[in-house]
N, C-alpha and C. Protein backbone atom coordinates (compact mmCIF):
# COMPACT_ATOMS: atom_id res chain seq x y z
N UNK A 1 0.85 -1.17 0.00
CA UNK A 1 0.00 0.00 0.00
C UNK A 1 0.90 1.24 0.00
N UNK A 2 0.63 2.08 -0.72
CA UNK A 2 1.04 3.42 -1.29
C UNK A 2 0.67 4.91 0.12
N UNK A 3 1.26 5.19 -0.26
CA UNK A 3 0.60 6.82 0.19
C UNK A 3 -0.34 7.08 -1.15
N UNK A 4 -0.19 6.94 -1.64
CA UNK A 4 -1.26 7.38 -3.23
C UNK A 4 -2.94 6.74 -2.75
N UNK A 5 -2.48 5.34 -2.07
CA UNK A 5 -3.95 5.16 -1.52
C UNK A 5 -4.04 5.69 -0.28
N UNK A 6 -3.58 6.35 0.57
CA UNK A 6 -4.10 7.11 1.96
C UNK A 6 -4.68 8.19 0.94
N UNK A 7 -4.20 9.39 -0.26
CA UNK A 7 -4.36 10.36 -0.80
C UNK A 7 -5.56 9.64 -1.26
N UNK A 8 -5.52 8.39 -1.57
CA UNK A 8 -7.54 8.20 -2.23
C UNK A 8 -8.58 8.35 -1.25
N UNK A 9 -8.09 7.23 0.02
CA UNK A 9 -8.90 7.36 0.87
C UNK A 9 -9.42 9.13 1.41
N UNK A 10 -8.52 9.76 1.75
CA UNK A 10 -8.82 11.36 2.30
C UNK A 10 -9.76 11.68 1.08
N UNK A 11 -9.62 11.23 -0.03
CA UNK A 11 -10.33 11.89 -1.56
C UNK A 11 -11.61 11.56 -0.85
N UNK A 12 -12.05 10.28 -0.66
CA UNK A 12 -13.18 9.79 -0.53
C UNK A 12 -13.80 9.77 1.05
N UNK A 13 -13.03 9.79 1.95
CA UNK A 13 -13.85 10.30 3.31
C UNK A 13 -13.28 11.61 3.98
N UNK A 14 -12.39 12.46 3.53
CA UNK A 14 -12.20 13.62 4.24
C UNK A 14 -11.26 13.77 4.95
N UNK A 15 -10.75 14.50 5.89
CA UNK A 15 -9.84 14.34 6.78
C UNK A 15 -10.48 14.56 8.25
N UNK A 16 -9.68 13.56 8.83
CA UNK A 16 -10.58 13.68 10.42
C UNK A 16 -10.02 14.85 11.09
N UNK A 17 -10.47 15.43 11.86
CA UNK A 17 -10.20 16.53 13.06
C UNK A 17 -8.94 16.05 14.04
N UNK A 18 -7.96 16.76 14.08
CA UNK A 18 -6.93 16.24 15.17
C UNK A 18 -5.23 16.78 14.61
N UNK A 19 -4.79 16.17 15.69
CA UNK A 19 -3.04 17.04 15.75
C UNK A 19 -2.51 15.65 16.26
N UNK A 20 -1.14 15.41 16.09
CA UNK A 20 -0.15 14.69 16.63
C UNK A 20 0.35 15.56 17.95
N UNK A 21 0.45 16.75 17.71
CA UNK A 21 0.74 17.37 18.37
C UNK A 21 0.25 17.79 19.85
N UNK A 22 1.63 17.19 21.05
CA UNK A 22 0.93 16.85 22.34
C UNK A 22 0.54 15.10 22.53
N UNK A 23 0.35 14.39 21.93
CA UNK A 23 0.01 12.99 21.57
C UNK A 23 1.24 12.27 21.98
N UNK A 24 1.07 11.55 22.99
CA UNK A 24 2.20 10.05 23.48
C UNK A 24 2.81 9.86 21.96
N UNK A 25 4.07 10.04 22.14
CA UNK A 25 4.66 9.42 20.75
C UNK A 25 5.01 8.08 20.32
N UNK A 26 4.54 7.50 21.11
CA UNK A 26 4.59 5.86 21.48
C UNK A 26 3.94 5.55 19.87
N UNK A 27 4.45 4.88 18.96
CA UNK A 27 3.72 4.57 18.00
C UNK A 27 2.56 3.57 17.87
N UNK A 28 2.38 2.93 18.99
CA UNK A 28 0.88 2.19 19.41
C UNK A 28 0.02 3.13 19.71
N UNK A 29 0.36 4.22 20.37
CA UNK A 29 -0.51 5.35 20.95
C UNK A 29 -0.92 6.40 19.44
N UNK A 30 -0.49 6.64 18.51
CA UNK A 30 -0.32 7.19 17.51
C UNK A 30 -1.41 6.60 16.42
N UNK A 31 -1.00 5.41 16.51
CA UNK A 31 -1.81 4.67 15.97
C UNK A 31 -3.33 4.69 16.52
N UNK A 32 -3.52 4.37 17.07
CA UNK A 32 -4.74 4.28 18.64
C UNK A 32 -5.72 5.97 17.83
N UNK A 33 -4.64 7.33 18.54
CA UNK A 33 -5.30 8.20 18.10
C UNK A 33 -6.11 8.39 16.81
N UNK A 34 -5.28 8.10 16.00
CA UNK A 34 -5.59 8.31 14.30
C UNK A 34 -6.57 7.62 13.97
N UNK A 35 -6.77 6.08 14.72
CA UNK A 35 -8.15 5.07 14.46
C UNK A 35 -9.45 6.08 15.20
N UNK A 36 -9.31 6.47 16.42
CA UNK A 36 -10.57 6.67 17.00
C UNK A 36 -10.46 8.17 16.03
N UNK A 37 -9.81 9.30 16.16
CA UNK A 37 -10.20 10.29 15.10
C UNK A 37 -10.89 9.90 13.71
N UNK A 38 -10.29 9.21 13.03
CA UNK A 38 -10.95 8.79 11.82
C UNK A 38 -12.59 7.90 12.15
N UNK A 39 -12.20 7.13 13.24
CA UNK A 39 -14.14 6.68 13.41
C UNK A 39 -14.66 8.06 13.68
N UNK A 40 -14.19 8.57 14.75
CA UNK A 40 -14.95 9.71 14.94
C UNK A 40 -15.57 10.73 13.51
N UNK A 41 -15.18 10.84 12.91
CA UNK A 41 -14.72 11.53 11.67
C UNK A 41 -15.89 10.57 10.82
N UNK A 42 -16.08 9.11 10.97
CA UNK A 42 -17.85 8.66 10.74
C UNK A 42 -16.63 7.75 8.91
N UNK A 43 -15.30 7.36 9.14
CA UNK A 43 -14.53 6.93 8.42
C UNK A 43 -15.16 5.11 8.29
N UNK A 44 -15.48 4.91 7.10
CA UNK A 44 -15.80 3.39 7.07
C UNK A 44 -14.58 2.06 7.56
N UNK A 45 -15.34 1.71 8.54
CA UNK A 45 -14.47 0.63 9.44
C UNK A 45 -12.99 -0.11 8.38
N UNK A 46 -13.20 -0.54 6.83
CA UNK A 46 -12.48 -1.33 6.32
C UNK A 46 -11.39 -0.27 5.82
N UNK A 47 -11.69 1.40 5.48
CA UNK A 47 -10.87 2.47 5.29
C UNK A 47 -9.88 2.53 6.06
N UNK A 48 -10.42 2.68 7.87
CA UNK A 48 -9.74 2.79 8.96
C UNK A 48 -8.86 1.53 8.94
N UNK A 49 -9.26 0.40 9.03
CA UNK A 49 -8.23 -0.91 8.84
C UNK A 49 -6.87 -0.88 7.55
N UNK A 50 -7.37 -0.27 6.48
CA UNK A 50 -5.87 -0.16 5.63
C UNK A 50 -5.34 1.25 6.02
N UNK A 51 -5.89 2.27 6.17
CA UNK A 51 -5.06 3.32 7.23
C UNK A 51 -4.11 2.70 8.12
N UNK A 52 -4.69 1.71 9.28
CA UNK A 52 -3.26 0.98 10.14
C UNK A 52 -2.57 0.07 9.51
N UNK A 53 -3.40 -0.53 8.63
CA UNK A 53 -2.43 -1.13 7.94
C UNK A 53 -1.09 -0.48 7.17
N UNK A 54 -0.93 0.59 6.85
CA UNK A 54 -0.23 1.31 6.26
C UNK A 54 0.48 2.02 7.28
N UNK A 55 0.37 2.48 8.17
CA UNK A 55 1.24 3.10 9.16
C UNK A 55 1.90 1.80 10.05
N UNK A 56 1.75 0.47 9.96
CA UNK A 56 2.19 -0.72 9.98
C UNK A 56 3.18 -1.52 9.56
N UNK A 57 3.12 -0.81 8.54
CA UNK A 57 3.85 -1.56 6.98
C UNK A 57 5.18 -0.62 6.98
N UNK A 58 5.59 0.15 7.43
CA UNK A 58 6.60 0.76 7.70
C UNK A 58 7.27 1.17 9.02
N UNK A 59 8.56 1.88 9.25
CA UNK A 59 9.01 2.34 10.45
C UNK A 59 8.04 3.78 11.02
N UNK A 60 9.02 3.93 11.94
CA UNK A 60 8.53 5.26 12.80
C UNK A 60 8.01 6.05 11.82
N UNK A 61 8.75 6.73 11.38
CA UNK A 61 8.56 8.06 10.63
C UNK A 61 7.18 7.77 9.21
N UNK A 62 6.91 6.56 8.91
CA UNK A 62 5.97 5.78 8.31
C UNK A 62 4.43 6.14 9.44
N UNK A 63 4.46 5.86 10.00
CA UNK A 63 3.31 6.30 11.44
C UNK A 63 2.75 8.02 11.36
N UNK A 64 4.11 8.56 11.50
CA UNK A 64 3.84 9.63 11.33
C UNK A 64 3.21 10.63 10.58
N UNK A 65 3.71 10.07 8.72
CA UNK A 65 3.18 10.83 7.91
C UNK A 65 2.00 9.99 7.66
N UNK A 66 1.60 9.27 7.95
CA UNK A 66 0.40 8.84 7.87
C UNK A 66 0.00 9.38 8.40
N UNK A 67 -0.35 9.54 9.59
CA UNK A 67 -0.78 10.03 10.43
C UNK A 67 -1.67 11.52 10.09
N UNK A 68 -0.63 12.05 9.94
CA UNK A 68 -0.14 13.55 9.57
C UNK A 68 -1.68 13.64 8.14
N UNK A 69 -1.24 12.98 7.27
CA UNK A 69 -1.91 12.72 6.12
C UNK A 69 -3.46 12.81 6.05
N UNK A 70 -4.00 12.24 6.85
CA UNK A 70 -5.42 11.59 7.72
C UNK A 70 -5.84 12.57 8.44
N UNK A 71 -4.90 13.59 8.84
CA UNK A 71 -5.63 14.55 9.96
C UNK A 71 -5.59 15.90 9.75
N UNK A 72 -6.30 16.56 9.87
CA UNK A 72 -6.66 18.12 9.69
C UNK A 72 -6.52 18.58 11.30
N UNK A 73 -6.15 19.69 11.33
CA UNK A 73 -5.84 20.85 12.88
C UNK A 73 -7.45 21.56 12.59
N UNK A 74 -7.80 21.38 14.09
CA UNK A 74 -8.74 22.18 14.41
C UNK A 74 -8.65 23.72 15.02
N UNK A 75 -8.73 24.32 13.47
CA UNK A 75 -8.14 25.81 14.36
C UNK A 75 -8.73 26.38 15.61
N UNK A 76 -9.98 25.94 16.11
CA UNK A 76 -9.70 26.86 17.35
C UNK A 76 -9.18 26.23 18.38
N UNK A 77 -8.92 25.14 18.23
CA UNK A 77 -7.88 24.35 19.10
C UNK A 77 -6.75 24.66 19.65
N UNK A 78 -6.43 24.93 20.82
CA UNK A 78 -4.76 25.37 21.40
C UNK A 78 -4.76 24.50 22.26
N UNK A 79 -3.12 24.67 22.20
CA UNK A 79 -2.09 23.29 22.24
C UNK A 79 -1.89 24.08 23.66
């Protein structure tokens, strides 16, 4: 799996609400966030499953831009 398919998926459900930023950097915890944002976000269960699958399939910094990818900042949000 590509980043080209995370860029389809966002095509087709949006980007969920949220920041890495402040977030346990524990990459189980990273992971964790990005699943419940994206349900939250109303993301179809099998979408959310190749999302971890893909931040899976690579190292650290793989987690991240996924991550990153999937999520939109809620501007009135402070850190």
């Amino acid at each position: 799996m590509s980043l080209d398919t995370i860029e389809q998926l966002v095509e087709k459900n949006g980007k969920a609400t949220g920041s890495l930023i402040g977030i346990d950097g524990n990459a189980m915890n990273v992971m964790g966030y990005v699943s419940r944002q994206l349900r939250r976000a109303g993301w179809p269960r099998e979408d959310i499953n190749q999302v971890t699958a893909h931040m899976m399939s690579g190292d650290y910094n793989n987690v991240i831009v996924t991550g990153v990818a999937v999520l939109e900042e809620d501007e009135e949000e402070e850190y």
